[in-house]
N, C-alpha and C. Protein backbone atom coordinates (compact mmCIF):
# COMPACT_ATOMS: atom_id res chain seq x y z
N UNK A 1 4.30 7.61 1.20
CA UNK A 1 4.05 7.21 2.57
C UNK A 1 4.79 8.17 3.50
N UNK A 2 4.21 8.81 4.77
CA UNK A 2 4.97 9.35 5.55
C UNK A 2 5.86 8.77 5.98
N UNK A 3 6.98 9.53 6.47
CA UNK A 3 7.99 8.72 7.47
C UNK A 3 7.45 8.76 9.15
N UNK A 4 8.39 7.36 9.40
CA UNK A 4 8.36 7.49 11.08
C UNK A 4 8.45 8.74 12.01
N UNK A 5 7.76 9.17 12.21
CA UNK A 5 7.93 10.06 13.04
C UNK A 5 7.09 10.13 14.88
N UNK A 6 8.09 9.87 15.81
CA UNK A 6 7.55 10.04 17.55
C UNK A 6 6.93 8.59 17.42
N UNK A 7 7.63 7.78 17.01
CA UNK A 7 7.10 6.73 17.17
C UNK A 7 7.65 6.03 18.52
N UNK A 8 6.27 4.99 19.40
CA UNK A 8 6.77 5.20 20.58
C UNK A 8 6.68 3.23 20.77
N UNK A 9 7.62 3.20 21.59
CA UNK A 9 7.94 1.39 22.01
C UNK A 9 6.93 1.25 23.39
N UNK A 10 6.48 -0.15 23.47
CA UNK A 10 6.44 -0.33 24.41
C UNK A 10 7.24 -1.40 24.72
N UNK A 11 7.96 -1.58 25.98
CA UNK A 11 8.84 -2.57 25.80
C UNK A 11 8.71 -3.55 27.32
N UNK A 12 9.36 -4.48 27.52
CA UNK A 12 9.15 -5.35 28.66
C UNK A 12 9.82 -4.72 29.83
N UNK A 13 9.86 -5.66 30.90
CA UNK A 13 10.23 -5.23 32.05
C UNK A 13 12.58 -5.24 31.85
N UNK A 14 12.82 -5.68 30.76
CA UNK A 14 13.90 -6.04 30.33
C UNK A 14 14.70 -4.71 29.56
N UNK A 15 13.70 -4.02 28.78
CA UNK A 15 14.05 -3.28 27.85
C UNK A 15 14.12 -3.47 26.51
N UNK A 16 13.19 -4.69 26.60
CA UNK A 16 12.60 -5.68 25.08
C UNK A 16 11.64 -4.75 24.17
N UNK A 17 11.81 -3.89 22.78
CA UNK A 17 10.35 -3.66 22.53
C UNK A 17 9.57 -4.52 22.13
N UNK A 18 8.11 -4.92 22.76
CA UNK A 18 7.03 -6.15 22.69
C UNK A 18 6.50 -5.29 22.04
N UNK A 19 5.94 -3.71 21.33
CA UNK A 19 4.86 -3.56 20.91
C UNK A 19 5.17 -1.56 20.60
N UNK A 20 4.79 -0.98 19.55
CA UNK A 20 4.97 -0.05 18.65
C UNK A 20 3.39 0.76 18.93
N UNK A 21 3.97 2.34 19.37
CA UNK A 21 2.05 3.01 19.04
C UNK A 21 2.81 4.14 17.95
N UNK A 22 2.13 3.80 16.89
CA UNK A 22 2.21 4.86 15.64
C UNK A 22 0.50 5.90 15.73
N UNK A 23 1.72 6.99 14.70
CA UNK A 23 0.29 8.07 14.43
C UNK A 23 -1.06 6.93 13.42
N UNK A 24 -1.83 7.67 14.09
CA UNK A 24 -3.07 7.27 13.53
C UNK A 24 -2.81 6.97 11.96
N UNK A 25 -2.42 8.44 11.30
CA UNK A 25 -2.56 8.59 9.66
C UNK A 25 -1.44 7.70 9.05
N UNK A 26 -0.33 7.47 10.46
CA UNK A 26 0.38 6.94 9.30
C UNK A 26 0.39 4.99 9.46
N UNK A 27 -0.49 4.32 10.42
CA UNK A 27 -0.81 3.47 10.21
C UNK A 27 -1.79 3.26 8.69
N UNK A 28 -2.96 4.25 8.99
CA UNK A 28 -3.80 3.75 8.07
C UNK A 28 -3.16 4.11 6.43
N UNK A 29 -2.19 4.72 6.60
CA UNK A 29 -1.39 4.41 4.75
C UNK A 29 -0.64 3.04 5.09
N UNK A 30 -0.57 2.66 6.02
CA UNK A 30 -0.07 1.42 5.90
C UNK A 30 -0.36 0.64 5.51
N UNK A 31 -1.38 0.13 6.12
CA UNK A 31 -2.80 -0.58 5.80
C UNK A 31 -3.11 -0.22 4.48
N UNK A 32 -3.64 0.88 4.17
CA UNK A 32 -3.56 0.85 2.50
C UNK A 32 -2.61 0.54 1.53
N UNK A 33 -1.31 0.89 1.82
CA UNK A 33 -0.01 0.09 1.20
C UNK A 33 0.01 -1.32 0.89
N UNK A 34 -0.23 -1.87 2.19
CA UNK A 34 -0.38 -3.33 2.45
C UNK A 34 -1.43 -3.90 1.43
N UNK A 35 -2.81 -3.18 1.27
CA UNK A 35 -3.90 -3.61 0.47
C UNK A 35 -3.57 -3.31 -0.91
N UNK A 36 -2.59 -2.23 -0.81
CA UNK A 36 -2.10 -2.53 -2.44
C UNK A 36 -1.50 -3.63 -3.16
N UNK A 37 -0.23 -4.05 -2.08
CA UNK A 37 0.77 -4.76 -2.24
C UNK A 37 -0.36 -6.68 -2.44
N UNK A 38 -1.70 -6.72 -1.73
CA UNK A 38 -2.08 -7.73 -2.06
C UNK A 38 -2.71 -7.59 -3.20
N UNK A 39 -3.40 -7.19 -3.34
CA UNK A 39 -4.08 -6.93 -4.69
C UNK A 39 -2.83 -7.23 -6.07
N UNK A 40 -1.94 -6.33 -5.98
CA UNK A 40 -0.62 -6.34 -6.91
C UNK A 40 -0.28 -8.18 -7.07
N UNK A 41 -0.14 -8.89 -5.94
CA UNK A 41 0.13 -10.35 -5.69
C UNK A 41 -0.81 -11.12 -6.41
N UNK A 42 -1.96 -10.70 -6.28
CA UNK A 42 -3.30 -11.04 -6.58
C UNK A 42 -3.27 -11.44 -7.94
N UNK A 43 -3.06 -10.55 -8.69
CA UNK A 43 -3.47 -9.86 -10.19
C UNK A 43 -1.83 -10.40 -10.82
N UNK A 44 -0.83 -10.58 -10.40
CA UNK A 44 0.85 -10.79 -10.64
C UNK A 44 0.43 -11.63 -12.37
N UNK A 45 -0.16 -12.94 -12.31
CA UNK A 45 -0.14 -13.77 -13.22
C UNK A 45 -1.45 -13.34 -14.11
N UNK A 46 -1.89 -12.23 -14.48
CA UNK A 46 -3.23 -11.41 -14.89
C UNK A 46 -2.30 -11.05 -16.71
N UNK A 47 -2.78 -11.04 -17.60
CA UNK A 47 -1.84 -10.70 -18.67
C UNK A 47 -1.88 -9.49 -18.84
N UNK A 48 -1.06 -8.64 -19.18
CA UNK A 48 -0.83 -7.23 -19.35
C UNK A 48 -1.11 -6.54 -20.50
N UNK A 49 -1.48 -5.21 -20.43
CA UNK A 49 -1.87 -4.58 -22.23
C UNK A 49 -0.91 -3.67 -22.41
N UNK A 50 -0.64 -2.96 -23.57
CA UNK A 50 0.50 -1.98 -23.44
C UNK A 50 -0.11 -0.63 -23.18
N UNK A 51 0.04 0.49 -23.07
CA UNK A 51 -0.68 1.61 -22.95
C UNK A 51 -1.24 2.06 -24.61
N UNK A 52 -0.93 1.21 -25.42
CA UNK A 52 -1.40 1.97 -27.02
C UNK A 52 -2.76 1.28 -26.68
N UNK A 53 -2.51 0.03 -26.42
CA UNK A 53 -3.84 -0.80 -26.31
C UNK A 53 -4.95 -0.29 -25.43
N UNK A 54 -4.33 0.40 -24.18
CA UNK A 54 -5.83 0.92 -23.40
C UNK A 54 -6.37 2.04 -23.95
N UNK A 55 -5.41 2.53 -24.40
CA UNK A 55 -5.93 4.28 -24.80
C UNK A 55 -6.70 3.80 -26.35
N UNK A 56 -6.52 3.26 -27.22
CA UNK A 56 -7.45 2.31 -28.31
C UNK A 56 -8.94 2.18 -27.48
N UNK A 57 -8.67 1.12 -26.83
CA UNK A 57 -10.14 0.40 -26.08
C UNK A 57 -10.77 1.63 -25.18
N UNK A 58 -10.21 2.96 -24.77
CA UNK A 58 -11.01 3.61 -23.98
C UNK A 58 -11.18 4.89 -25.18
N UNK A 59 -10.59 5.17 -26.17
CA UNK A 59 -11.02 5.59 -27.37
C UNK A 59 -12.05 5.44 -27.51
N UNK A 60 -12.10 3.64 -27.88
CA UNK A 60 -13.60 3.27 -28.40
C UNK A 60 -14.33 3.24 -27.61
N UNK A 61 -14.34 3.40 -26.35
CA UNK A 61 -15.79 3.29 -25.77
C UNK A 61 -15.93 4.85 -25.32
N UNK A 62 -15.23 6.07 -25.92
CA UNK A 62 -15.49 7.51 -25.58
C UNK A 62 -15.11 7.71 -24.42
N UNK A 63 -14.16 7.22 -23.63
CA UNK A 63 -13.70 7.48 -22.32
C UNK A 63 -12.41 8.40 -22.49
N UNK A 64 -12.27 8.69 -22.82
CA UNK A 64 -10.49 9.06 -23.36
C UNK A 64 -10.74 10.29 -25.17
């Protein structure tokens, strides 16, 4: 993920920041981060294979 960079506040009449404008690119890895991180939540209780086991099963079907 990129880092913050010129990232700009908008803030109240106080000197409150109410609201953040980021670069374009590095919102949308955000957003994709984020869609990782649900998916990952998603799948958490999904049972796991070891890597001998996928490379076996994609063996057999000639993928690998």
């Amino acid at each position: 993920m990129t880092t913050l960079k010129k990232e700009r506040f908008i803030t109240d009449n106080k000197g409150r920041r109410k609201a953040v404008i980021l670069d374009i690119k590095l919102y949308q890895e955000m957003l994709e981060d984020l869609e990782d991180l649900r998916l990952l939540a998603e799948r958490q209780d999904e049972p796991t294979s070891s890597l001998e086991e996928v490379e076996k099963r994609l063996k057999a079907s000639g993928l690998l």
